[in-house]
C-alpha atoms as a PDB file:
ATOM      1  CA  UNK A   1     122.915 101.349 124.608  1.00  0.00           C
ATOM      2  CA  UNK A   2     120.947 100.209 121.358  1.00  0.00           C
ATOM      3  CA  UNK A   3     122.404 102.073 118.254  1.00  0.00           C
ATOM      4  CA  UNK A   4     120.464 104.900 116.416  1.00  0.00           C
ATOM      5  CA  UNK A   5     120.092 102.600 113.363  1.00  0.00           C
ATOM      6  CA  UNK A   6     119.105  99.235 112.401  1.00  0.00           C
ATOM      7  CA  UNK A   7     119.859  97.862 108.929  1.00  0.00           C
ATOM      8  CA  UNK A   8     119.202  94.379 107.817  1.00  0.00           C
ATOM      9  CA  UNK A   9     120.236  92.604 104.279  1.00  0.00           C
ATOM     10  CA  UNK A  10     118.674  90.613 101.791  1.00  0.00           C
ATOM     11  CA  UNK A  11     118.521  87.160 102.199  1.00  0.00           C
ATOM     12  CA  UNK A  12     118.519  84.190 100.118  1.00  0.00           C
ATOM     13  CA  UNK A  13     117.590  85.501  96.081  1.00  0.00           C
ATOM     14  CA  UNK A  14     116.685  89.104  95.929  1.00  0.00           C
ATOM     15  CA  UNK A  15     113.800  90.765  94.174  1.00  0.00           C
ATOM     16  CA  UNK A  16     114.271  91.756  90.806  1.00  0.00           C
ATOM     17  CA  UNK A  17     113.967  95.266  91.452  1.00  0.00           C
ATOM     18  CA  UNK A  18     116.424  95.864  94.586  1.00  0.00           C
ATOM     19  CA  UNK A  19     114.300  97.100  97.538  1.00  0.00           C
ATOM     20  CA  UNK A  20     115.365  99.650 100.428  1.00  0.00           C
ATOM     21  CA  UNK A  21     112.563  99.901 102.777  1.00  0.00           C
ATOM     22  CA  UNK A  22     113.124 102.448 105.598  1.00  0.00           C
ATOM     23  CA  UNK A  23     111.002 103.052 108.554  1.00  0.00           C
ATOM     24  CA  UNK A  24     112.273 106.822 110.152  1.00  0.00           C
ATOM     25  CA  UNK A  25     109.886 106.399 112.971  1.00  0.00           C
ATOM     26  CA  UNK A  26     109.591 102.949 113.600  1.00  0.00           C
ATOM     27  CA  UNK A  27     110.809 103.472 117.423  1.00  0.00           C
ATOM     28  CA  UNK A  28     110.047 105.418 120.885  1.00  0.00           C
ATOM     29  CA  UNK A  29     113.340 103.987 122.054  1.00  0.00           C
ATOM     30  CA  UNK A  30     115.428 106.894 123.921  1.00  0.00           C
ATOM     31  CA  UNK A  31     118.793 106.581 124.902  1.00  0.00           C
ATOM     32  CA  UNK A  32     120.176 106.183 128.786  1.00  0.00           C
ATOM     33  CA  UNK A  33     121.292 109.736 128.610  1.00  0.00           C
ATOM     34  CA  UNK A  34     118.020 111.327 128.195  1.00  0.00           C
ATOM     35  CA  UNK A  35     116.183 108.868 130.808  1.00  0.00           C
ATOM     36  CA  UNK A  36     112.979 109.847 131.808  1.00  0.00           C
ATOM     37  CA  UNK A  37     113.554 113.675 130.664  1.00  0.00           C
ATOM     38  CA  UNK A  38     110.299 112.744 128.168  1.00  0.00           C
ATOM     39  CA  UNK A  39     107.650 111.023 129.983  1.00  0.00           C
ATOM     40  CA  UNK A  40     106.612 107.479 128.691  1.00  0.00           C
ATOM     41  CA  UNK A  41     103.101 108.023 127.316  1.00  0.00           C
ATOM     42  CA  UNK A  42     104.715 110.594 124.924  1.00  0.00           C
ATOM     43  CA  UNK A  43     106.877 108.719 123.955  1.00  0.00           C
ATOM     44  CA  UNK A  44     104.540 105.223 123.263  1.00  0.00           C
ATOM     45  CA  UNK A  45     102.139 108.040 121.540  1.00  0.00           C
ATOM     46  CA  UNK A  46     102.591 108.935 117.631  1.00  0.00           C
ATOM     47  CA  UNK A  47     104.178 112.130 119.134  1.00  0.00           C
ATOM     48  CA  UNK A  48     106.915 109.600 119.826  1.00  0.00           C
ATOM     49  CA  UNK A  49     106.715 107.089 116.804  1.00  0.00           C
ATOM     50  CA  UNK A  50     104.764 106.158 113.787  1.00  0.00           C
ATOM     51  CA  UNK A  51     102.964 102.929 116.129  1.00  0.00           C
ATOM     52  CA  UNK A  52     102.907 100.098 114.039  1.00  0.00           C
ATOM     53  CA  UNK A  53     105.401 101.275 111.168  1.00  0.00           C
ATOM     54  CA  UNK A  54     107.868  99.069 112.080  1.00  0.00           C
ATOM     55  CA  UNK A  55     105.514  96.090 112.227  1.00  0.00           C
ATOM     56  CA  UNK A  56     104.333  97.160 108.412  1.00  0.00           C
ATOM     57  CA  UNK A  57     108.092  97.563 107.698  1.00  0.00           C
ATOM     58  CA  UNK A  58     109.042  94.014 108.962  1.00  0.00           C
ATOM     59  CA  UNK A  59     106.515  92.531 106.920  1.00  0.00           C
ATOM     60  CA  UNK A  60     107.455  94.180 104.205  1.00  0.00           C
ATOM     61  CA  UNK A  61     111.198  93.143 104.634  1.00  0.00           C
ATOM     62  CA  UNK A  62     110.087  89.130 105.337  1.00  0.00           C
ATOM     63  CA  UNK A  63     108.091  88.664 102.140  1.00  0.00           C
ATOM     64  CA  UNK A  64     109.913  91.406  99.723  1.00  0.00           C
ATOM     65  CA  UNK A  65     113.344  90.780 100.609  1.00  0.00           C
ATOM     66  CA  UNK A  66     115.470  93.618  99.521  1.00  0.00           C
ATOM     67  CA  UNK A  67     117.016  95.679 102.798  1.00  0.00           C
ATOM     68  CA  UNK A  68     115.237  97.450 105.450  1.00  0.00           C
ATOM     69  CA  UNK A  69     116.720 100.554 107.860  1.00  0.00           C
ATOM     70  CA  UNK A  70     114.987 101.007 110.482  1.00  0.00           C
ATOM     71  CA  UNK A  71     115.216 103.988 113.462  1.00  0.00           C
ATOM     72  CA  UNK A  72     116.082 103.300 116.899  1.00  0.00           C
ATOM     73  CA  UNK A  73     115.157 106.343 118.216  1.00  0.00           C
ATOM     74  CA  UNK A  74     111.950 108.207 119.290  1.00  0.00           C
ATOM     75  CA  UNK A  75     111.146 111.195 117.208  1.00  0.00           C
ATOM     76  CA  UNK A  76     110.965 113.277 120.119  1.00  0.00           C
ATOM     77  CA  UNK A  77     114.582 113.337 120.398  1.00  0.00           C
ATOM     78  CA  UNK A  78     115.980 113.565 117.027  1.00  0.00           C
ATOM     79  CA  UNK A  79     113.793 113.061 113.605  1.00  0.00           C
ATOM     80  CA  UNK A  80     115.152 110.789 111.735  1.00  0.00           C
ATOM     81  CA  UNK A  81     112.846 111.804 108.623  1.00  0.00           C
ATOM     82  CA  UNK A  82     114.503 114.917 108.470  1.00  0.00           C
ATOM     83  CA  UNK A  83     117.444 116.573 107.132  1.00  0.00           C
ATOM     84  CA  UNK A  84     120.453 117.843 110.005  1.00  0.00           C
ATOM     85  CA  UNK A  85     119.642 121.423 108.246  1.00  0.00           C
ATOM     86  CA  UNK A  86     116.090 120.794 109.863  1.00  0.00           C
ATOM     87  CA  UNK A  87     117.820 120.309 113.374  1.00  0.00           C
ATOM     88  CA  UNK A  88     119.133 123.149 112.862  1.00  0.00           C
ATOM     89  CA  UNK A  89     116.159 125.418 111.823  1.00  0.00           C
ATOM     90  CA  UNK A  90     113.159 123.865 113.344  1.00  0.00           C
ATOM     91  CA  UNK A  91     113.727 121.113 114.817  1.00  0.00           C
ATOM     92  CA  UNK A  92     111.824 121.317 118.815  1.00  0.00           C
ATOM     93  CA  UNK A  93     114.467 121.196 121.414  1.00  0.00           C
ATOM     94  CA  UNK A  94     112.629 121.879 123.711  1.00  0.00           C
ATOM     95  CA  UNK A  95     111.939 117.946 125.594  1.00  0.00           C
ATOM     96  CA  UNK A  96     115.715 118.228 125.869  1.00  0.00           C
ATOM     97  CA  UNK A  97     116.570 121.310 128.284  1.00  0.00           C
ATOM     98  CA  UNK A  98     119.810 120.118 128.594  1.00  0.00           C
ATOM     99  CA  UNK A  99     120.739 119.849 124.833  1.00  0.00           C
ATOM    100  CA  UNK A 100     120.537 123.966 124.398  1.00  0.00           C
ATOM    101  CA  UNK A 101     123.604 125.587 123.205  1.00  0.00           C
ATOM    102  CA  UNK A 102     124.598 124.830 119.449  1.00  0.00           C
ATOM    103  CA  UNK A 103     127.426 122.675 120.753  1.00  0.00           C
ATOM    104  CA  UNK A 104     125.512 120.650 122.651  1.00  0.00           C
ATOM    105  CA  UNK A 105     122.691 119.878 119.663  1.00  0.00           C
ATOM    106  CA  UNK A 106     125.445 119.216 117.420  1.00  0.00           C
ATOM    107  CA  UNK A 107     126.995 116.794 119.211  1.00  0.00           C
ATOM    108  CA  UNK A 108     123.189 115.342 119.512  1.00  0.00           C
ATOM    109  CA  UNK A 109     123.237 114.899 116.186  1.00  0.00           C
ATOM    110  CA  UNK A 110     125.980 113.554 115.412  1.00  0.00           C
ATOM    111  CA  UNK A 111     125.547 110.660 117.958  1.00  0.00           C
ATOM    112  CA  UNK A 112     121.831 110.019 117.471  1.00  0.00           C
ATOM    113  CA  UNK A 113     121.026 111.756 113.669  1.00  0.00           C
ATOM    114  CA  UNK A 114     124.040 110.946 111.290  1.00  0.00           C
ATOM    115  CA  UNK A 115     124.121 107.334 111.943  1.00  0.00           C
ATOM    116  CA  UNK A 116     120.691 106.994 110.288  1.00  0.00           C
ATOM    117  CA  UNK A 117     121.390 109.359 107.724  1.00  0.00           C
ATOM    118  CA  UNK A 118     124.715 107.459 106.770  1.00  0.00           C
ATOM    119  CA  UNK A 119     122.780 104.072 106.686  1.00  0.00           C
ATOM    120  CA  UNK A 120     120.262 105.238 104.421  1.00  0.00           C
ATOM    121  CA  UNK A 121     123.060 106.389 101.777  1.00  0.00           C
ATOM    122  CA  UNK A 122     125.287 103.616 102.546  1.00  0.00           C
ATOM    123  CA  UNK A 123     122.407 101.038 101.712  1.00  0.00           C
ATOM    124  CA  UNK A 124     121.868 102.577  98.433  1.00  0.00           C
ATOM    125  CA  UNK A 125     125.387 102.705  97.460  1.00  0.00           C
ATOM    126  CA  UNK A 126     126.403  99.514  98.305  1.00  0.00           C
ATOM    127  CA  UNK A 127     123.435  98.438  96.014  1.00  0.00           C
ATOM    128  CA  UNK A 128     124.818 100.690  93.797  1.00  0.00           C
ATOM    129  CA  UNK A 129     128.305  99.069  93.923  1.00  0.00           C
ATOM    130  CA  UNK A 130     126.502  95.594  92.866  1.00  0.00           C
ATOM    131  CA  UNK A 131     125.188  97.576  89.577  1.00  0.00           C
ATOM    132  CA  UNK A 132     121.974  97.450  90.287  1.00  0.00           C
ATOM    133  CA  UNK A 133     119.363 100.699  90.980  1.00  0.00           C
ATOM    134  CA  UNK A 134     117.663 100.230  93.959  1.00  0.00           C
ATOM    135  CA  UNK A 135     113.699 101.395  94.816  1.00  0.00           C
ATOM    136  CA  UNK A 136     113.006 103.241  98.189  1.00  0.00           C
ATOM    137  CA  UNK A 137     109.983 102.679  99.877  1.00  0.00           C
ATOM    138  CA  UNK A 138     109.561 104.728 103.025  1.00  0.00           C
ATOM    139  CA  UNK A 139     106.792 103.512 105.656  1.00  0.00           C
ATOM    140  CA  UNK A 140     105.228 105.489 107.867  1.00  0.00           C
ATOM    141  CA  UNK A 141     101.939 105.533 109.688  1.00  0.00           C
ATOM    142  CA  UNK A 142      99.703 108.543 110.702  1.00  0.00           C
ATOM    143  CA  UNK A 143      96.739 109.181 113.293  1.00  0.00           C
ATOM    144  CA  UNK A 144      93.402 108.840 112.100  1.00  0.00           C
ATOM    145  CA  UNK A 145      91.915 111.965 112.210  1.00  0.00           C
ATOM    146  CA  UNK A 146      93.653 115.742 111.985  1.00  0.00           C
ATOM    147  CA  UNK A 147      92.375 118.427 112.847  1.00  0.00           C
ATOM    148  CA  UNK A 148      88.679 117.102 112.908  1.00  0.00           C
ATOM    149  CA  UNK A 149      89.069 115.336 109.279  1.00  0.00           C
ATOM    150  CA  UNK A 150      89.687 111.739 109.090  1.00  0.00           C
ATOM    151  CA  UNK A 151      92.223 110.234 106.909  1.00  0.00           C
ATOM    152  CA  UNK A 152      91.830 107.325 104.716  1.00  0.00           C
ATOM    153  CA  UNK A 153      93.151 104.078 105.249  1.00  0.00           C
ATOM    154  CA  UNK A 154      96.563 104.378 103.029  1.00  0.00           C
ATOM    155  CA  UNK A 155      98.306 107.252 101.321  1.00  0.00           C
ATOM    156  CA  UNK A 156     100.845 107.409  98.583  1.00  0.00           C
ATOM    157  CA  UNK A 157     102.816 110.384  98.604  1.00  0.00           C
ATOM    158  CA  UNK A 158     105.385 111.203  95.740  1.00  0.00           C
ATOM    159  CA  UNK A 159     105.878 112.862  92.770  1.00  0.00           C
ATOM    160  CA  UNK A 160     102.407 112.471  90.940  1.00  0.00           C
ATOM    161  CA  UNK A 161     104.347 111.739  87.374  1.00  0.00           C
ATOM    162  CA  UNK A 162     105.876 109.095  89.156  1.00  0.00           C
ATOM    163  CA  UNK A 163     105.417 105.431  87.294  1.00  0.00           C
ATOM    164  CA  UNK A 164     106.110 104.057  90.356  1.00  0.00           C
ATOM    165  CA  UNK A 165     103.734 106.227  92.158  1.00  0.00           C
ATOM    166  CA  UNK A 166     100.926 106.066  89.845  1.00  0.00           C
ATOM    167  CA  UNK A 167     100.934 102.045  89.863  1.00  0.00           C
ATOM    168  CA  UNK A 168     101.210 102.225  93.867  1.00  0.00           C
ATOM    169  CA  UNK A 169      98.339 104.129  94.032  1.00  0.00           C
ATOM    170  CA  UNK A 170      96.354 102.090  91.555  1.00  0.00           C
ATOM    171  CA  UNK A 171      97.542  98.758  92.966  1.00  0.00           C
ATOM    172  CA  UNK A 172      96.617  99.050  96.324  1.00  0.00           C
ATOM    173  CA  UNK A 173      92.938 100.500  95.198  1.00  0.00           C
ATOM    174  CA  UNK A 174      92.902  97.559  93.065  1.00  0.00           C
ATOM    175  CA  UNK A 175      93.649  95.217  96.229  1.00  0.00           C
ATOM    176  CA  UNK A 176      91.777  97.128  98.960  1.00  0.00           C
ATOM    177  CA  UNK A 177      88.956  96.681  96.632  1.00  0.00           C
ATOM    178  CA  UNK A 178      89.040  92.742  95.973  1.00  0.00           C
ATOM    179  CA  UNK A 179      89.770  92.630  99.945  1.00  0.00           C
ATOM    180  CA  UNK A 180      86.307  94.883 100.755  1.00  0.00           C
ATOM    181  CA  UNK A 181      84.304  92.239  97.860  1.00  0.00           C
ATOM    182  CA  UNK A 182      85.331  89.046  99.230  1.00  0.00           C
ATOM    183  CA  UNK A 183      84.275  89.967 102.805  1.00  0.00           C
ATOM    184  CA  UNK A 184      88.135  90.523 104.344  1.00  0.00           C
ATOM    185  CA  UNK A 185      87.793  93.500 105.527  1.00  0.00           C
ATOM    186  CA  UNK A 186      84.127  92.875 107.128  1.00  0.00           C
ATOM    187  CA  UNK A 187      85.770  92.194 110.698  1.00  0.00           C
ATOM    188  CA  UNK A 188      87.314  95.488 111.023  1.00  0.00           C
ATOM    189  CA  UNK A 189      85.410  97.833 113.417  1.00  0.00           C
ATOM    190  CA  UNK A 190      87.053 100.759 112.034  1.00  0.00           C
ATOM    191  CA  UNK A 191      86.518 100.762 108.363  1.00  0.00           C
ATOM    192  CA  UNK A 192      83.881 102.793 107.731  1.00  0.00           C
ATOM    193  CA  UNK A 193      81.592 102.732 104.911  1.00  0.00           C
ATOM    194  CA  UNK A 194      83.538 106.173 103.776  1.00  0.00           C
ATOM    195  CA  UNK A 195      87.159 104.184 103.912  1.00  0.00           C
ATOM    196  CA  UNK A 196      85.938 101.356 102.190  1.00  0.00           C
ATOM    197  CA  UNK A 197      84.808 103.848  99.372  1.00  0.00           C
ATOM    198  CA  UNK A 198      87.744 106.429  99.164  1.00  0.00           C
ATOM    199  CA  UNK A 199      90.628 104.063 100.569  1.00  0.00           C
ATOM    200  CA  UNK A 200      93.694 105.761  99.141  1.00  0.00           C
ATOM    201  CA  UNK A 201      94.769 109.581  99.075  1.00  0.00           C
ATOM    202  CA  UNK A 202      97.564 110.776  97.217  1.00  0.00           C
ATOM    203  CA  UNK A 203      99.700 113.351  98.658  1.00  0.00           C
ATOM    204  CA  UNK A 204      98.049 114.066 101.838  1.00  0.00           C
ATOM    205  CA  UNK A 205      98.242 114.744 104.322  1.00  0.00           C
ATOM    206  CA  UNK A 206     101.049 116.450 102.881  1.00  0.00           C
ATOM    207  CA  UNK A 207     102.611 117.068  99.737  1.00  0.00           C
ATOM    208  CA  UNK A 208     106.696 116.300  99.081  1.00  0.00           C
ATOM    209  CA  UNK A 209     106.792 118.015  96.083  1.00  0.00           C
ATOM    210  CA  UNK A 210     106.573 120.909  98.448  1.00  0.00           C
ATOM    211  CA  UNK A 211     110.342 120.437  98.939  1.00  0.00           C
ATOM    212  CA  UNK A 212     111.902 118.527  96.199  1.00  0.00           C
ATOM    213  CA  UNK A 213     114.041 118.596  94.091  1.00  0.00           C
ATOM    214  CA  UNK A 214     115.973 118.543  96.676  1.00  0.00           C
ATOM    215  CA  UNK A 215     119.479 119.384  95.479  1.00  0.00           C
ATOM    216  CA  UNK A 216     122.537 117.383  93.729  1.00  0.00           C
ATOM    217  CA  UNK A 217     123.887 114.335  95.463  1.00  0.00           C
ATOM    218  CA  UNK A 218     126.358 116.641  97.442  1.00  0.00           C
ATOM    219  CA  UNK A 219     123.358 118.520  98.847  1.00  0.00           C
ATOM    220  CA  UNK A 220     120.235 116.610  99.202  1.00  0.00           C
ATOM    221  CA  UNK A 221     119.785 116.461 102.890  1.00  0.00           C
ATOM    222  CA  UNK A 222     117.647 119.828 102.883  1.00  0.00           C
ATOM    223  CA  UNK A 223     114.197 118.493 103.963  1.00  0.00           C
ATOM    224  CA  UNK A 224     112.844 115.055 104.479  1.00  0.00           C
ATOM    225  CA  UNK A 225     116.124 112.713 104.492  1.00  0.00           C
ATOM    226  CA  UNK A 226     116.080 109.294 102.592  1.00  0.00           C
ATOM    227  CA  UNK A 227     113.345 110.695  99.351  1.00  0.00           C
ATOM    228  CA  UNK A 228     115.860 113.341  98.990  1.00  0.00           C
ATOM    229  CA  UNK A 229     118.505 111.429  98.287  1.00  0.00           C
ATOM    230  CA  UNK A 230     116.701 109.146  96.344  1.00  0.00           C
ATOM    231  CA  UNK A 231     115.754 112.273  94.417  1.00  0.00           C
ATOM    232  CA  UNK A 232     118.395 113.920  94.210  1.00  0.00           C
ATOM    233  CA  UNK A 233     120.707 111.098  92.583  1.00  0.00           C
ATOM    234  CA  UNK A 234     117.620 110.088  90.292  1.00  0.00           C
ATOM    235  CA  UNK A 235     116.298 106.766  92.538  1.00  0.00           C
ATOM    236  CA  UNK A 236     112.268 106.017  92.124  1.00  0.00           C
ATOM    237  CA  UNK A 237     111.032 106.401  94.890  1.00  0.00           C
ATOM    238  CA  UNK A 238     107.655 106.359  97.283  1.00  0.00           C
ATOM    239  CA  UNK A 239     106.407 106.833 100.838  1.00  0.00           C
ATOM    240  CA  UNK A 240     103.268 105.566 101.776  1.00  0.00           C
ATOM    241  CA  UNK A 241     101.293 106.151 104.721  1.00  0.00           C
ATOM    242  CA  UNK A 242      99.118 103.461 106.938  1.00  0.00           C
ATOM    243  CA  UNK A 243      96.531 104.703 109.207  1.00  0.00           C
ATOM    244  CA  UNK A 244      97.051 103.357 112.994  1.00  0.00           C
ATOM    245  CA  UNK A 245      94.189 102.181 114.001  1.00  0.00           C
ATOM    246  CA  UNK A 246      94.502  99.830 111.050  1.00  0.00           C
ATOM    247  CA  UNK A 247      97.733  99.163 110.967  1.00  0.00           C
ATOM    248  CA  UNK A 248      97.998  96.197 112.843  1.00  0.00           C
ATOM    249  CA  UNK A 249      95.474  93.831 111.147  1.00  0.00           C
ATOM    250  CA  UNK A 250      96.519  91.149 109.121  1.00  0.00           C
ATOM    251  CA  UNK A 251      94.458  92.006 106.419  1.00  0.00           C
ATOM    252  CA  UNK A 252      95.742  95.501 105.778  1.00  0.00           C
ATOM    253  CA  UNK A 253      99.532  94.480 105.963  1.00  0.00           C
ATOM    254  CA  UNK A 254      98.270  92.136 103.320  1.00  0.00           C
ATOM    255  CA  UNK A 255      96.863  94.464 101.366  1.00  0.00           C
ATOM    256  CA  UNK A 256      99.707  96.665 101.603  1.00  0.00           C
ATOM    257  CA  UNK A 257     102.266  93.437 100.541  1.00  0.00           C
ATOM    258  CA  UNK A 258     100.634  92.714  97.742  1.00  0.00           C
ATOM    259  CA  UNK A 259      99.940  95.830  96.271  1.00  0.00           C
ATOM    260  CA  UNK A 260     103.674  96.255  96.534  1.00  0.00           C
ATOM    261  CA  UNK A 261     104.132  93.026  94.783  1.00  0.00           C
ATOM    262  CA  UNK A 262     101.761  93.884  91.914  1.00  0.00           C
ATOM    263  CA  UNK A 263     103.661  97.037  91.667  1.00  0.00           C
ATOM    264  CA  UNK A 264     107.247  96.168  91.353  1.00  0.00           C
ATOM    265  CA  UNK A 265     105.911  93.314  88.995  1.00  0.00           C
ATOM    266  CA  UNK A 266     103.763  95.586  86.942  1.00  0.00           C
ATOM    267  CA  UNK A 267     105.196  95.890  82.638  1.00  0.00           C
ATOM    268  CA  UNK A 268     104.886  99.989  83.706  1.00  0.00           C
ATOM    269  CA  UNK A 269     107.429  99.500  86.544  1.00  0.00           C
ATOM    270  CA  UNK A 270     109.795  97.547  85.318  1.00  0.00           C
ATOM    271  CA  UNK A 271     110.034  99.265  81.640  1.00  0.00           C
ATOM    272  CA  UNK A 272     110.522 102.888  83.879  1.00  0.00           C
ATOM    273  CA  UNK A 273     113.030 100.928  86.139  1.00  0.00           C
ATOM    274  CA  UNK A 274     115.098  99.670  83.320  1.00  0.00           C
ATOM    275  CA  UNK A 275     115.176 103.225  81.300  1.00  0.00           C
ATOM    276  CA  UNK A 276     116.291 104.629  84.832  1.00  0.00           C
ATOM    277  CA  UNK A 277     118.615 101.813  85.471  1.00  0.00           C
ATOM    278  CA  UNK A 278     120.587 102.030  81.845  1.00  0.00           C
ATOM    279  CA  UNK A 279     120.437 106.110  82.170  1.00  0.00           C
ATOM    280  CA  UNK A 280     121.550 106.067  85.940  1.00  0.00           C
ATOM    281  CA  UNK A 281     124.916 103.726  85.000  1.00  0.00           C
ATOM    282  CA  UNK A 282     125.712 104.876  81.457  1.00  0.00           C
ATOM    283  CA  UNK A 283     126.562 108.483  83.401  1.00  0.00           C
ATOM    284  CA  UNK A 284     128.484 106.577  86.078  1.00  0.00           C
ATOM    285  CA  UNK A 285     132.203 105.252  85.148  1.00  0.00           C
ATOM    286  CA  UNK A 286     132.747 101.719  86.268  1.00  0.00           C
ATOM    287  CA  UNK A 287     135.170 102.595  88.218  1.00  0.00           C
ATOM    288  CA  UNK A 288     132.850 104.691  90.426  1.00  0.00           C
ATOM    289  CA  UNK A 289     130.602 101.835  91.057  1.00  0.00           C
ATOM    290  CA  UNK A 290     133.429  99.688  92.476  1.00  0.00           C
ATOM    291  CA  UNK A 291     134.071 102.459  94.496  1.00  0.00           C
ATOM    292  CA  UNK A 292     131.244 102.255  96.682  1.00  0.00           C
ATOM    293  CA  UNK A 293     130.728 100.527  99.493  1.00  0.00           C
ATOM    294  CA  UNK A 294     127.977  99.293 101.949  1.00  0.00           C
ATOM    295  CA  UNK A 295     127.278  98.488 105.823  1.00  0.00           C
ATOM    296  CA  UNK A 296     127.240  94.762 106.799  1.00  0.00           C
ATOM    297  CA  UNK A 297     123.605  93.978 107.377  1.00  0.00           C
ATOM    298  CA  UNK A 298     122.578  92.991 110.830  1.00  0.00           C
ATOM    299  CA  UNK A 299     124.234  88.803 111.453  1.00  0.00           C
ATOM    300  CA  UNK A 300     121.823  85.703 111.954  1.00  0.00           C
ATOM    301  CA  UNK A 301     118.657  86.939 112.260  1.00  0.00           C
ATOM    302  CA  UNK A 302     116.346  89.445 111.100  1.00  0.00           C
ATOM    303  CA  UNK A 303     114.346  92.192 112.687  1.00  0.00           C
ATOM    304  CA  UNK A 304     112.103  91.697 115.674  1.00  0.00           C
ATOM    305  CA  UNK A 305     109.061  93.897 116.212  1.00  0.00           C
ATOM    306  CA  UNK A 306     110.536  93.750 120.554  1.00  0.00           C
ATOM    307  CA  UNK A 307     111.405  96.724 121.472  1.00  0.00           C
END
């Protein structure tokens, strides 16, 4: 059976800013023991998966370098954006009628849940360890309408004072634009004139600062996992939406690559990355940083888009 968790390492020279990309939803895998409990066109549905996040994620990876996690699970079985307290509270049991009693979910979780969760803070230490700070960029996709309204083609979603968040934002408006001008973006049927306007939204559909800070680094996985923990050990961070029916041209994953180019590049960034870098390790003895320690990324190759 495939593990929970993918994790892949840099290769070659790394960015200058260290990257962690993580894609929570990249999958609609399920494991052998749940079978066909959940019926396949749930499961190849965004009920199942963000479709196309791991495709954006890969790219990402290829041309940024840096490391990438990415889920091997569906959604529908354990939600790997999410903190265990969530399993616990609200997370929907209810595909899995025979993972009921509080034994049984735990032992869910620890199988299929705290394998991602330990990649995502292994990753960052092992970074860590090499005395560097590391960025995490979290990649999701959403549908493109809710609830009647329909969503623009990208959203940022962080903390609004965010440098990193702020020249996101900017950067990919910037890029989307030049795209749109130079005729790009002509060929896809679903840009309307509205998206090509008002490409990027900022905290929506939803709004993180809803549920950070989340806590200390003993006690950030309350809410949604790896911004948490970014947060609450003082990591920039950003997740960014792409919207489905998009998501698989070429053009947009271009858009979205070099926006994120332009960003980690941009005088802004890199002055707020270096302030946060010499704060973060003047408070940490050397000693600690030795201390930490990271996965082995996955050998020979790197990720595939086959499921």
């Amino acid at each position: 059976m495939k593990a929970p968790v993918s994790i892949f390492g840099p290769f070659g020279q790394g960015p200058v800013i260290p990257l962690v990309l993580e894609a929570p939803h990249a999958s609609f895998d399920v494991p052998e023991s749940v079978g066909a409990v959940i019926p396949r066109d749930r499961l190849l549905s965004h009920e199942g998966h963000d479709i196309g996040s791991r495709e954006i994620a890969e790219h990402l990876y290829r041309e940024l370098n840096g490391w990438l996690i990415t889920s091997e699970r569906s959604r529908l079985i354990i939600e790997h954006n999410r903190t265990v307290d969530h399993h616990h509270t609200k997370f929907d049991w209810s595909p899995l009628p025979h993972v009921q009693s509080r034994a049984d979910r735990q032992r869910h979780i620890d199988e299929h849940h705290k394998p991602y969760a330990d990649a995502v803070e292994s990753v960052i230490k092992r970074v860590i360890a090499d005395e560097r700070l590391p960025v995490v960029v979290s990649v999701h996709t959403y549908t493109p309408e809710t609830d009647g309204l329909r969503r623009r083609p990208f959203a940022v979603v962080g903390d609004e004072a965010s440098t990193l968040v702020k020249v996101l934002k900017a950067q990919l408006q910037i890029v989307f634009n030049a795209a749109s001008a130079t005729g790009q973006l002509s060929r896809i049927a679903d840009l309307t004139p509205t998206d090509l306007k008002n490409p990027i939204a900022l905290n929506e559909p939803y709004n993180l600062n809803d549920v950070l800070p989340c806590g200390s680094a003993n006690d950030f996985r309350k809410g949604v996992m790896a911004p948490c923990y970014a947060e609450g050990i003082g990591l920039p961070w950003v997740l960014v939406e792409t919207r489905q029916d998009i998501a698989h041209e070429p053009a947009i994953k271009k858009i979205f690559l070099l926006a994120m180019q332009r960003t980690l590049a941009h005088p802004d960034v890199q002055n707020d990355f270096r302030q946060r870098e010499r704060a973060f390790f003047s408070t940490m003895p050397r000693a600690g940083r030795r201390g930490m320690t990271g996965p082995a990324p996955a050998a020979g190759h790197g990720p595939s888009s086959v499921q």
